[in-house]
C-alpha atoms as a PDB file:
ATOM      1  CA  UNK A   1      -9.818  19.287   5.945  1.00  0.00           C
ATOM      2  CA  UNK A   2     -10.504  16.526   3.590  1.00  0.00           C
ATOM      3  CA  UNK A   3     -11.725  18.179   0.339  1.00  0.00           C
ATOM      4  CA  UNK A   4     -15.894  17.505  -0.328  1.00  0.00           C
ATOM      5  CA  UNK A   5     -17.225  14.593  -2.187  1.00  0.00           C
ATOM      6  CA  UNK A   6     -18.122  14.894  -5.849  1.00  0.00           C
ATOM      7  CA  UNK A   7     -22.035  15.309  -6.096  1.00  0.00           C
ATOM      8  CA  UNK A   8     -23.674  11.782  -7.024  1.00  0.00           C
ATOM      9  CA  UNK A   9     -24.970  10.864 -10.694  1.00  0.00           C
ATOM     10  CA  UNK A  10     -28.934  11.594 -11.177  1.00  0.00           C
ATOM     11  CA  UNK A  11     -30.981   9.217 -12.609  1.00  0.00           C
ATOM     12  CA  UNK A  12     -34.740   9.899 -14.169  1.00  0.00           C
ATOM     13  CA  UNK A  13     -36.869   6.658 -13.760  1.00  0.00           C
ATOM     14  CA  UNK A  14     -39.711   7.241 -16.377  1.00  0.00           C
ATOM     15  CA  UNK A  15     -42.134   3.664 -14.881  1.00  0.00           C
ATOM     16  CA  UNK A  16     -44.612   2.942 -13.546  1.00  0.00           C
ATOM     17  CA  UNK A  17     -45.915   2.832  -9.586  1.00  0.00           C
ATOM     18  CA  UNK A  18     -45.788  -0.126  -7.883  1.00  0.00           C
ATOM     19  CA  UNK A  19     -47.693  -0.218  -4.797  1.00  0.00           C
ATOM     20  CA  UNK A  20     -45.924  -3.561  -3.602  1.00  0.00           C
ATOM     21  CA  UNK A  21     -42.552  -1.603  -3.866  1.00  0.00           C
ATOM     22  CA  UNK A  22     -41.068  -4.419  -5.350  1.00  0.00           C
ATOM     23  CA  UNK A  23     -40.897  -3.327  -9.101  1.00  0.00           C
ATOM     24  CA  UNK A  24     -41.301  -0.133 -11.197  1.00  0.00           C
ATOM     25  CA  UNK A  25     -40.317   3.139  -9.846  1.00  0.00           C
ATOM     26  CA  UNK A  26     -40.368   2.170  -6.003  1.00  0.00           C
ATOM     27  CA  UNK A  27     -37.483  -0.225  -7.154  1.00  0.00           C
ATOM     28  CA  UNK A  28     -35.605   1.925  -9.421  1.00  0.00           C
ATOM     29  CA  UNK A  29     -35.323   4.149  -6.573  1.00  0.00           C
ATOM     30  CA  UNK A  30     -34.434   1.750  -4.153  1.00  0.00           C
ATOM     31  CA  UNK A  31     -31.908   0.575  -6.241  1.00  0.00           C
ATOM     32  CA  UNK A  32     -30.264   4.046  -7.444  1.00  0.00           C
ATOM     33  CA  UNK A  33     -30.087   4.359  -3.245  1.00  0.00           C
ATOM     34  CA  UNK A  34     -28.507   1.602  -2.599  1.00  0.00           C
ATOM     35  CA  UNK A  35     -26.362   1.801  -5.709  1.00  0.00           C
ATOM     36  CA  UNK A  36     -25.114   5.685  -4.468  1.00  0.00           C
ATOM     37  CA  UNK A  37     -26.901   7.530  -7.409  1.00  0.00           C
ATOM     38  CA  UNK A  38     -29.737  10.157  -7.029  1.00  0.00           C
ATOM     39  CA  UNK A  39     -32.993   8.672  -7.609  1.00  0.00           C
ATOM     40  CA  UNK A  40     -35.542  11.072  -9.035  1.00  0.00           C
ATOM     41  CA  UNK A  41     -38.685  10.070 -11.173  1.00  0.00           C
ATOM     42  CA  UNK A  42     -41.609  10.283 -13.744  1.00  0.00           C
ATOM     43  CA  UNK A  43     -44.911   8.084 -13.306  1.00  0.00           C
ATOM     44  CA  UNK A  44     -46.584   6.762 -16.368  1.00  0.00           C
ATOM     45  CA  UNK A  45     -48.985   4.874 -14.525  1.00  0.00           C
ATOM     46  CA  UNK A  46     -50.738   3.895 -12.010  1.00  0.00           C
ATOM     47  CA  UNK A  47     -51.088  -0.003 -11.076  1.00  0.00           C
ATOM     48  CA  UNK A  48     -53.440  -1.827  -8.327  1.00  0.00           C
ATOM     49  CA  UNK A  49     -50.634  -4.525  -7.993  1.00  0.00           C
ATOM     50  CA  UNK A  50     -49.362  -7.080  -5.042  1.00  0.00           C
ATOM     51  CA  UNK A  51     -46.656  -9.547  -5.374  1.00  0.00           C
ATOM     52  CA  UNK A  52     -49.753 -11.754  -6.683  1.00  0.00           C
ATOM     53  CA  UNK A  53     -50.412  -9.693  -9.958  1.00  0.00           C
ATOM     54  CA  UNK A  54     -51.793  -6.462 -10.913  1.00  0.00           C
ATOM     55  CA  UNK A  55     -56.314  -6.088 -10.265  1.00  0.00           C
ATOM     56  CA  UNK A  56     -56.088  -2.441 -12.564  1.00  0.00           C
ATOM     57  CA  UNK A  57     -53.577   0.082 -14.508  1.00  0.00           C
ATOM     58  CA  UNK A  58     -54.147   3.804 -14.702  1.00  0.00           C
ATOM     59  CA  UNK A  59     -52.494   5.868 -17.660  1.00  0.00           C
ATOM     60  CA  UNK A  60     -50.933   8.909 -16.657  1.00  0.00           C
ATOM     61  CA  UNK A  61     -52.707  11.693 -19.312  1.00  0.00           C
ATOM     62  CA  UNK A  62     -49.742  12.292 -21.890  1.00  0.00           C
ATOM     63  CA  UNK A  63     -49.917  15.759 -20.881  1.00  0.00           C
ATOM     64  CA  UNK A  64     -48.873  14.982 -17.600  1.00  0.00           C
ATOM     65  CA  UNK A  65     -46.085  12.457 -18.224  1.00  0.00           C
ATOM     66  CA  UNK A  66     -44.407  15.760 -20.763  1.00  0.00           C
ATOM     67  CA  UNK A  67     -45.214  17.963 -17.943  1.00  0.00           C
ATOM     68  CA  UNK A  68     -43.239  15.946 -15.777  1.00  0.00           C
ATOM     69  CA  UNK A  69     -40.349  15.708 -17.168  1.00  0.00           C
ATOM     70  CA  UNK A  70     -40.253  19.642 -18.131  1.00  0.00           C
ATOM     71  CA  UNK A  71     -40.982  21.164 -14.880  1.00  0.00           C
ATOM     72  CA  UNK A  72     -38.198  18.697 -13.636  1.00  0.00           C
ATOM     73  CA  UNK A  73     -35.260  18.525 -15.992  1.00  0.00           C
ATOM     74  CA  UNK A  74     -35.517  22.969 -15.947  1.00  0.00           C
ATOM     75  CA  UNK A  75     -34.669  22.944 -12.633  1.00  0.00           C
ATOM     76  CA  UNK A  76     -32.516  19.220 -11.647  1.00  0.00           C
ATOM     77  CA  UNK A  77     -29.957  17.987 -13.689  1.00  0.00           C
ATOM     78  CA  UNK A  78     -30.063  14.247 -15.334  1.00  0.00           C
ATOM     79  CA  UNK A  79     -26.958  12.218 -15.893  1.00  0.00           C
ATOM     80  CA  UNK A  80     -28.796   9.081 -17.004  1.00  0.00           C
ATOM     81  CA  UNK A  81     -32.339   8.202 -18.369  1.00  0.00           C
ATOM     82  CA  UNK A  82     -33.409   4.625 -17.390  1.00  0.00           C
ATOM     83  CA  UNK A  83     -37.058   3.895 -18.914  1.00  0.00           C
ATOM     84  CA  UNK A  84     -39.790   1.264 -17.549  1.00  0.00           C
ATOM     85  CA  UNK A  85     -43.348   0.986 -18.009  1.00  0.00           C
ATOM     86  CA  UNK A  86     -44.615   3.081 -20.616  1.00  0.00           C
ATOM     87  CA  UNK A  87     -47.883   1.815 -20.812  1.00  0.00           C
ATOM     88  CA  UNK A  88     -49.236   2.724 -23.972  1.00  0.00           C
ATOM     89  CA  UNK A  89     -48.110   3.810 -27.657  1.00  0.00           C
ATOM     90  CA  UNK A  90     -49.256   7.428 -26.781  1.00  0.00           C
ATOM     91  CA  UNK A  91     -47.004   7.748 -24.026  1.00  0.00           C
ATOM     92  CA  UNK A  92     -44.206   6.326 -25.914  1.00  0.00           C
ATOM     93  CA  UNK A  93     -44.535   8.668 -28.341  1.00  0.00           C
ATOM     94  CA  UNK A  94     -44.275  11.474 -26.020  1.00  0.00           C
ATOM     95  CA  UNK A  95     -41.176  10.082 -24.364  1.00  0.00           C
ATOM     96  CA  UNK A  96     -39.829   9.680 -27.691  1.00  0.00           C
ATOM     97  CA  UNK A  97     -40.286  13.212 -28.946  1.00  0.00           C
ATOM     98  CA  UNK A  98     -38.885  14.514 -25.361  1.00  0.00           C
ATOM     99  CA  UNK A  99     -35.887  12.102 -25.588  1.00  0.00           C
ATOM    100  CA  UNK A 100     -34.983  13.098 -29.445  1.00  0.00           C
ATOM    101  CA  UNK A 101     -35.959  17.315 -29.957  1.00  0.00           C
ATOM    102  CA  UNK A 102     -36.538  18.047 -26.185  1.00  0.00           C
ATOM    103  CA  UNK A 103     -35.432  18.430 -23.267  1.00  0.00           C
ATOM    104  CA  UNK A 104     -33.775  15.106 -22.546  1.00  0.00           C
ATOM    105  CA  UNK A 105     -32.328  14.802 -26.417  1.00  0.00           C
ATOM    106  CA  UNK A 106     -28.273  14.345 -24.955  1.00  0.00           C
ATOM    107  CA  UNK A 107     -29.091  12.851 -21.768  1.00  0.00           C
ATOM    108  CA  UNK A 108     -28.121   8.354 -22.235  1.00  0.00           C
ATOM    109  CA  UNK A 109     -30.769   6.145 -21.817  1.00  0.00           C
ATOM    110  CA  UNK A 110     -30.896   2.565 -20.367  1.00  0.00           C
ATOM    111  CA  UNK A 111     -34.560   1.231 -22.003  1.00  0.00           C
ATOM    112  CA  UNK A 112     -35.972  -1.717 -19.969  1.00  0.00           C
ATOM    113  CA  UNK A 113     -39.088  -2.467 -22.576  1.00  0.00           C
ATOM    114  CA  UNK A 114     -41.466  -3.243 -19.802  1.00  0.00           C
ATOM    115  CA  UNK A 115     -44.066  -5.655 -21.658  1.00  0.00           C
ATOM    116  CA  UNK A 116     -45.662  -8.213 -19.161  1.00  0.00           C
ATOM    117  CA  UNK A 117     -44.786  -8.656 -14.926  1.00  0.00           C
ATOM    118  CA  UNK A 118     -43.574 -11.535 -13.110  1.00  0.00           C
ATOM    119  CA  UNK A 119     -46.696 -12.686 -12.554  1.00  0.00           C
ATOM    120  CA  UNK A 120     -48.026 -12.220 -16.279  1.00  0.00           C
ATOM    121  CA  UNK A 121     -50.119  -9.495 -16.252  1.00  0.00           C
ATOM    122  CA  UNK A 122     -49.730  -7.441 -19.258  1.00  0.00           C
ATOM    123  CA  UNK A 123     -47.969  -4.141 -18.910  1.00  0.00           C
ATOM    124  CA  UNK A 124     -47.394  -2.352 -22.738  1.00  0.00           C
ATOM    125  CA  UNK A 125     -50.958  -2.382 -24.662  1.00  0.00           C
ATOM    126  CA  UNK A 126     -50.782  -4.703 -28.064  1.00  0.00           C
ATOM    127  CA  UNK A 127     -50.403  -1.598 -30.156  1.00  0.00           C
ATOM    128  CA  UNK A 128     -47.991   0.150 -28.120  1.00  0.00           C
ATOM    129  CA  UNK A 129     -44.990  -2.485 -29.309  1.00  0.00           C
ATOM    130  CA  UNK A 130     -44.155  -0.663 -32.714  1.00  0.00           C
ATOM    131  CA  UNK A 131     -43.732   2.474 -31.006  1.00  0.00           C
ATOM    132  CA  UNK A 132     -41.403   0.629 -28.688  1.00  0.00           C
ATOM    133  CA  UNK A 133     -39.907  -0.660 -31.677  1.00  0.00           C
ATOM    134  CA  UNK A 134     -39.332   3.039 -33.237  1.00  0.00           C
ATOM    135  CA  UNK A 135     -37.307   3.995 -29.612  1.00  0.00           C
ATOM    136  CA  UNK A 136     -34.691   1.369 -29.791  1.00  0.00           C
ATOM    137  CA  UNK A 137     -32.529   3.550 -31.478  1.00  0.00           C
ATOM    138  CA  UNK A 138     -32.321   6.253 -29.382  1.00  0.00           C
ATOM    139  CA  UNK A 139     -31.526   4.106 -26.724  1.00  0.00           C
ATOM    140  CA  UNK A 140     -27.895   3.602 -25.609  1.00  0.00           C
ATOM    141  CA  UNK A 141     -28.541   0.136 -23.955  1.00  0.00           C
ATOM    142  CA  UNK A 142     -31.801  -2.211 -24.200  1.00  0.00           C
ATOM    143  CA  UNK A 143     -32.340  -4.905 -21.407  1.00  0.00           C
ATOM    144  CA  UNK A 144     -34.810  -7.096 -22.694  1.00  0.00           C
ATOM    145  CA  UNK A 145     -35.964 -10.522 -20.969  1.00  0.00           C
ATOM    146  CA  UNK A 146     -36.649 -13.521 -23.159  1.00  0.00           C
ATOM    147  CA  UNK A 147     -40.523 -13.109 -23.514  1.00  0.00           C
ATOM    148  CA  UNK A 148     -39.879  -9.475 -24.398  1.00  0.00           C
ATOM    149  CA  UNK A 149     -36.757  -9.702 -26.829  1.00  0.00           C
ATOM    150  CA  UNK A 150     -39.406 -12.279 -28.789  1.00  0.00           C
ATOM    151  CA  UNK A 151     -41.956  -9.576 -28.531  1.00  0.00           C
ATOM    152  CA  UNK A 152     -39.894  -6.659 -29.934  1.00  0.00           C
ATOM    153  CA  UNK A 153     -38.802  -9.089 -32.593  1.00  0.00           C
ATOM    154  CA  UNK A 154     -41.855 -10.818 -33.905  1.00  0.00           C
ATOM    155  CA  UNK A 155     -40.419 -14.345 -33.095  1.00  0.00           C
ATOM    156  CA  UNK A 156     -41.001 -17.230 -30.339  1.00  0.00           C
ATOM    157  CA  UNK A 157     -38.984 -17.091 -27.025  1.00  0.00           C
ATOM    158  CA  UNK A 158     -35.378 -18.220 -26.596  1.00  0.00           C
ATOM    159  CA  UNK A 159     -34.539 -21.764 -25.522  1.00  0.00           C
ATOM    160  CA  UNK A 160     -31.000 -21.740 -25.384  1.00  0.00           C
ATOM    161  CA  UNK A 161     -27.950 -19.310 -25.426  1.00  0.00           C
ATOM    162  CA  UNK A 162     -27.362 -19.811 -29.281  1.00  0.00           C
ATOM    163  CA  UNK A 163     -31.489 -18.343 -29.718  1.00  0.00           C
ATOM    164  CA  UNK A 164     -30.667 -15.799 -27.484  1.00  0.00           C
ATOM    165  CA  UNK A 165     -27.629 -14.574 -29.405  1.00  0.00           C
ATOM    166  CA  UNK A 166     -29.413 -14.976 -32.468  1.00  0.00           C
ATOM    167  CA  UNK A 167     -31.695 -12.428 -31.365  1.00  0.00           C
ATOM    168  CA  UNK A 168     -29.441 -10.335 -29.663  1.00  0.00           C
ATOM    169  CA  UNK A 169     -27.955  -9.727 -33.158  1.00  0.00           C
ATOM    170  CA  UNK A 170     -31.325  -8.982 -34.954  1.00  0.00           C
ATOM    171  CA  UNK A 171     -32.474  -6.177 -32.535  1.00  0.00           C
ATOM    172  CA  UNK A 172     -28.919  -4.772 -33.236  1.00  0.00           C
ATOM    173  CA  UNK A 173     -29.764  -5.478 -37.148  1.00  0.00           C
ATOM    174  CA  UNK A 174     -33.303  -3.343 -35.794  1.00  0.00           C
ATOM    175  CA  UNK A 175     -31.254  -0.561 -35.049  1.00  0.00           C
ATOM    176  CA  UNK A 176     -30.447  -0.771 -31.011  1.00  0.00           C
ATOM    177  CA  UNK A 177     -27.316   0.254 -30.173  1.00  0.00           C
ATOM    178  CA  UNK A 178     -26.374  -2.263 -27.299  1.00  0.00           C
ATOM    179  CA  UNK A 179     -28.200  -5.106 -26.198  1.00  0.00           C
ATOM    180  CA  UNK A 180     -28.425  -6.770 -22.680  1.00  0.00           C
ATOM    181  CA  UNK A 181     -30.645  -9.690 -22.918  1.00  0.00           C
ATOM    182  CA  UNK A 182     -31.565 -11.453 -19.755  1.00  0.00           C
ATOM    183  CA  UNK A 183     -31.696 -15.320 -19.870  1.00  0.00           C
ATOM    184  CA  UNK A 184     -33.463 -15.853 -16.365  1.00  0.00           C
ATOM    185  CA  UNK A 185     -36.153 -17.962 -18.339  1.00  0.00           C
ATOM    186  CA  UNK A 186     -33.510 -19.919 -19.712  1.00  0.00           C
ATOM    187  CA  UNK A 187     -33.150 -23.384 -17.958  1.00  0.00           C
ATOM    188  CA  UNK A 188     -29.656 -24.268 -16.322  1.00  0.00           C
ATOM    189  CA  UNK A 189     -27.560 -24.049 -13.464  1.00  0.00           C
ATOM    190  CA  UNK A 190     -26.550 -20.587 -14.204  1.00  0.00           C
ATOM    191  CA  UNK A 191     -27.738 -17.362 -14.571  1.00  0.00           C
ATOM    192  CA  UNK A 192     -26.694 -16.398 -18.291  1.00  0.00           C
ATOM    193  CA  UNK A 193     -27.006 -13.391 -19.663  1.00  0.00           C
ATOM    194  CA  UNK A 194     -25.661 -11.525 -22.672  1.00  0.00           C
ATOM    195  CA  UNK A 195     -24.053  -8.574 -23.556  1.00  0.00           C
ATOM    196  CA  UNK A 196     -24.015  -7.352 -27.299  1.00  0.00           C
ATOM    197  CA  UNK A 197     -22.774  -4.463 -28.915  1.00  0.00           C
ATOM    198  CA  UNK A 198     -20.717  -3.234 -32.439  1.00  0.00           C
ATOM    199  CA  UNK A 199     -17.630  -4.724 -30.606  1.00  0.00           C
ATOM    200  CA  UNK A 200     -19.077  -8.018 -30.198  1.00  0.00           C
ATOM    201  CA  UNK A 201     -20.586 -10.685 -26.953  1.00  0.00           C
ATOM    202  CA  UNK A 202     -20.046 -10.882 -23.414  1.00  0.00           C
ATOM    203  CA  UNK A 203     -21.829 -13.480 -21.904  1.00  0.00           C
ATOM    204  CA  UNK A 204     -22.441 -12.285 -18.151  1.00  0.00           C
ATOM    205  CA  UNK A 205     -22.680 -15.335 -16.188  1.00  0.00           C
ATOM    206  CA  UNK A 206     -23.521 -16.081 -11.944  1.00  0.00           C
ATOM    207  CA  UNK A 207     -25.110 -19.200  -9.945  1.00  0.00           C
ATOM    208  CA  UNK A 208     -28.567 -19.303 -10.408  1.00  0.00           C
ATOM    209  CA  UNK A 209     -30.086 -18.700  -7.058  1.00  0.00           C
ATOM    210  CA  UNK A 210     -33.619 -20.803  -5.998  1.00  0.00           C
ATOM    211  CA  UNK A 211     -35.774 -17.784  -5.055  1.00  0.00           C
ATOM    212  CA  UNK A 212     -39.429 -17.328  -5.631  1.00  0.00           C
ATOM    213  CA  UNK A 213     -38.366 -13.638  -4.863  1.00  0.00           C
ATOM    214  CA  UNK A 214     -38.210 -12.293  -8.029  1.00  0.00           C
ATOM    215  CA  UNK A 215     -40.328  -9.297  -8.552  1.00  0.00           C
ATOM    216  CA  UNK A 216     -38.821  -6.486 -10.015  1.00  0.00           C
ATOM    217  CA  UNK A 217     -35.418  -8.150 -11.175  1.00  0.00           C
ATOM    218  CA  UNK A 218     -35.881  -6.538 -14.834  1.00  0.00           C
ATOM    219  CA  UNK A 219     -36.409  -2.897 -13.560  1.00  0.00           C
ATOM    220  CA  UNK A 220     -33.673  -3.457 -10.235  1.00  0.00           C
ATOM    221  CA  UNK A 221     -31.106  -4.403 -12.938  1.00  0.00           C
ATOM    222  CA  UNK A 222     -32.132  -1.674 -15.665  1.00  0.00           C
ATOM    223  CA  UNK A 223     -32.137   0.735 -12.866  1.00  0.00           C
ATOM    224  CA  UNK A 224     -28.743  -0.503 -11.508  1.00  0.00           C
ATOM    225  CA  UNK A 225     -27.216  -0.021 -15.073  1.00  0.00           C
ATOM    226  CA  UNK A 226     -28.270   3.434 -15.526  1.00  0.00           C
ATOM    227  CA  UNK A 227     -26.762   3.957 -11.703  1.00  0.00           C
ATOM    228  CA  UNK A 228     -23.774   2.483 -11.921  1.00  0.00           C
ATOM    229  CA  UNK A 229     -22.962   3.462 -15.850  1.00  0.00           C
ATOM    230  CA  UNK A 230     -21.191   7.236 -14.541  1.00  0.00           C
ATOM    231  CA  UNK A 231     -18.958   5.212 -12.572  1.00  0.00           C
ATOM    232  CA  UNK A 232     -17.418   2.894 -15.401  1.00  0.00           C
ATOM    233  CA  UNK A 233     -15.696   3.545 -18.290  1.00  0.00           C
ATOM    234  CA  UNK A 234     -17.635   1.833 -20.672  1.00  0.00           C
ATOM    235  CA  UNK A 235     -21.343   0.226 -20.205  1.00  0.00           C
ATOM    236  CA  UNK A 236     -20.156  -3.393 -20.217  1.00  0.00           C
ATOM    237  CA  UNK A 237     -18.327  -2.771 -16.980  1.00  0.00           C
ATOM    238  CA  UNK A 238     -21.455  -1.170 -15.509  1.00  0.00           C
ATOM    239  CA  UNK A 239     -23.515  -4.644 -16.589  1.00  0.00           C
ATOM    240  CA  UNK A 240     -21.356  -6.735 -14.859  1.00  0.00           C
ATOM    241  CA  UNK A 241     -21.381  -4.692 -11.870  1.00  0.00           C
ATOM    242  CA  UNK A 242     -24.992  -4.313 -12.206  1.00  0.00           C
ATOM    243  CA  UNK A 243     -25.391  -8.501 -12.270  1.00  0.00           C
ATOM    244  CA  UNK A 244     -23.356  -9.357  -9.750  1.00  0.00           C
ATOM    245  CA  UNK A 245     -24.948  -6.747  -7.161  1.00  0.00           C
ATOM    246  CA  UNK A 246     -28.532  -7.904  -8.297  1.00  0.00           C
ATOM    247  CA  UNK A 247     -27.750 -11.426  -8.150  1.00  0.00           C
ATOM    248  CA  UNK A 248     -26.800 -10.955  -3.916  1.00  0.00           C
ATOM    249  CA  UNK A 249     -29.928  -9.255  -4.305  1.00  0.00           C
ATOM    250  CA  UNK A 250     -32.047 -11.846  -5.324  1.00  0.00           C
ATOM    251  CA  UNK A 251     -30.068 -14.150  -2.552  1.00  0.00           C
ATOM    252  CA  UNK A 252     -31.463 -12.024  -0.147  1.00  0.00           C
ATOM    253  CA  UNK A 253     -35.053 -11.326  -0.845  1.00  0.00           C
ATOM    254  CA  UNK A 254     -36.662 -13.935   0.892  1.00  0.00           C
ATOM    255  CA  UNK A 255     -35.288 -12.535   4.079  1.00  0.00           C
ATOM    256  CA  UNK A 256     -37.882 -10.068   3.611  1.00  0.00           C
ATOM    257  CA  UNK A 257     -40.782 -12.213   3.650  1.00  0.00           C
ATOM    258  CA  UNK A 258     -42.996  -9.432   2.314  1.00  0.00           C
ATOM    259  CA  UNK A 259     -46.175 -10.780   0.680  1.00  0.00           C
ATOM    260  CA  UNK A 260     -47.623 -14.364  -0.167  1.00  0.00           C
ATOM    261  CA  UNK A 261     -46.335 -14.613  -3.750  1.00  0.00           C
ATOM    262  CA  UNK A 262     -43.343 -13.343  -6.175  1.00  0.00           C
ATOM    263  CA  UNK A 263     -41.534 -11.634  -3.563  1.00  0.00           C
ATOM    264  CA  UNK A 264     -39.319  -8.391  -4.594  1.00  0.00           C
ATOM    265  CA  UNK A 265     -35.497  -8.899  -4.444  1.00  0.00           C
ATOM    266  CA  UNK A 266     -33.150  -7.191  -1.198  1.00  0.00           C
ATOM    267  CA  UNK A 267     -32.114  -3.551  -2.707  1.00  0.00           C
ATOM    268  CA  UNK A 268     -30.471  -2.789   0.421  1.00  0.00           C
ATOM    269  CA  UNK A 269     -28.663  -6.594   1.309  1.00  0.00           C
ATOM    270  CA  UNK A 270     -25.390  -4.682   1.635  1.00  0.00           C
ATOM    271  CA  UNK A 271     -26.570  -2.410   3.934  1.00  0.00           C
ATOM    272  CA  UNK A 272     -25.735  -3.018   7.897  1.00  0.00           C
ATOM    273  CA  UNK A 273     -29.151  -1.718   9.390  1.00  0.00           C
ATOM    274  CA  UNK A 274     -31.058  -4.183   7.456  1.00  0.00           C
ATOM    275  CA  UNK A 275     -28.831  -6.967   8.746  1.00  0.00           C
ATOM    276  CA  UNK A 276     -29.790  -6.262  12.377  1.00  0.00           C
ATOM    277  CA  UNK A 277     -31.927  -8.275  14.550  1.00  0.00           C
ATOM    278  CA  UNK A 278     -35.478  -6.715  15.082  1.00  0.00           C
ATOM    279  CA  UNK A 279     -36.788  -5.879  19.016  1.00  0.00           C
ATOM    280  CA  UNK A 280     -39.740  -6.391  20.220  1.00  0.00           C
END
């Protein structure tokens, strides 16, 4: 009798709600599925949102977000934290007092600092970025894009891989612990991103793949970090991991064909049942 499989890692989405399903916590728990972890998750808003922008946002009461996370961390253990959407600087604040004294204070956290969509609706209000600012530490791994590494740094966007390393190194100098910028604003022929930590930079490299479906690809790859991270030794391994899968992803998505404008990206290309023909 073949002995029973080790229960799989549980990861705590703390995003958003997309309705579209693309982004947010409908794709962090798409990908942790796909990706064999155990999806569970926090909402810290609400969004009226298509893969053509986002109409309104609703702010889940602070209250509610702390609530959250107590009634489910005393019952359901959590091997990895990954954050999205937070919304506002009073939610932060609550995430960062249950992340440092409470109940999430050992648990690792992959922070995605969720600032404006796809489509360029804004996401984090104006005053909510030095609060953002304060959590990098506490973080084990950022994953900012471009736009949002300027953001967090008070600078203008990258424009090649020599800005983005340059500012790779100053959110390390701001006290983050690893950095995983993503260059998909970048021009090129290839996908380049970069890995930086205390032991130095990894560029992560794949084709670039012509897709306009590209909703979600900062939260599917945050979320796929966090999900693959208990199966790796060390984080970088997880990254790369986490790049390659989401770049089959995003070669996938417009098989999907869901909506008329950013589409999301394929969380489940590598599964069989999606590759069948449909009856009828």
């Amino acid at each position: 009798m073949a002995a029973p499989l080790p229960p799989p890692p549980v990861v705590l989405s703390i995003a958003g709600s997309d309705p579209s399903g693309g982004a947010g916590i409908q794709a962090d728990l798409k990908t942790c599925s796909a990706l064999g972890a155990y999806g569970t998750c926090v909402i810290t808003a609400l969004t009226a949102q298509s893969t053509q922008g986002i109409t309104h946002v609703h702010e889940v009461p602070t209250e509610i977000v702390r609530a959250q996370v107590e009634t489910l961390v005393a019952d359901v253990r959590v091997d990895v934290v990954k954050l999205g959407m937070l919304a506002s600087a009073a939610i932060v604040e609550t995430v960062h007092e249950l992340l440092v004294t409470g109940p999430l204070a050992t648990v690792p956290v992959v922070l995605d600092p969720v600032m404006v969509s796809t489509s360029g609706s804004r996401l984090l209000a104006p005053d909510a970025v030095a609060a953002v600012q304060a959590l990098l530490p506490r973080a084990d791994v950022i994953t900012p894009n471009v736009p949002e590494a300027a953001v967090l740094l008070g600078e203008e966007p990258a424009t090649s891989a020599d800005d983005l390393l340059g500012q790779a190194r100053r959110l390390l100098d701001r006290g983050a612990q690893r950095v995983l910028v993503t260059g998909g604003h970048l021009d090129g022929d290839e996908s380049l991103d970069l890995w930086l930590d205390a032991s130095g930079a990894v560029p992560l490299t794949a084709p670039r793949v012509p897709t306009v479906s590209t909703h979600g690809t900062g939260c599917t790859l945050s979320s796929a970090l966090a999900a693959l991270r208990p199966r790796h030794d060390d984080w970088v391994g997880a990254a790369r991991e986490a790049k390659a899968w989401l770049t089959e992803a995003l070669r996938h998505g417009d098989a999907l064909q869901v909506g008329a404008g950013s589409g999301p990206v394929h969380h489940f290309h590598e599964q069989p049942r999606w590759r069948e023909p449909v009856s009828g």
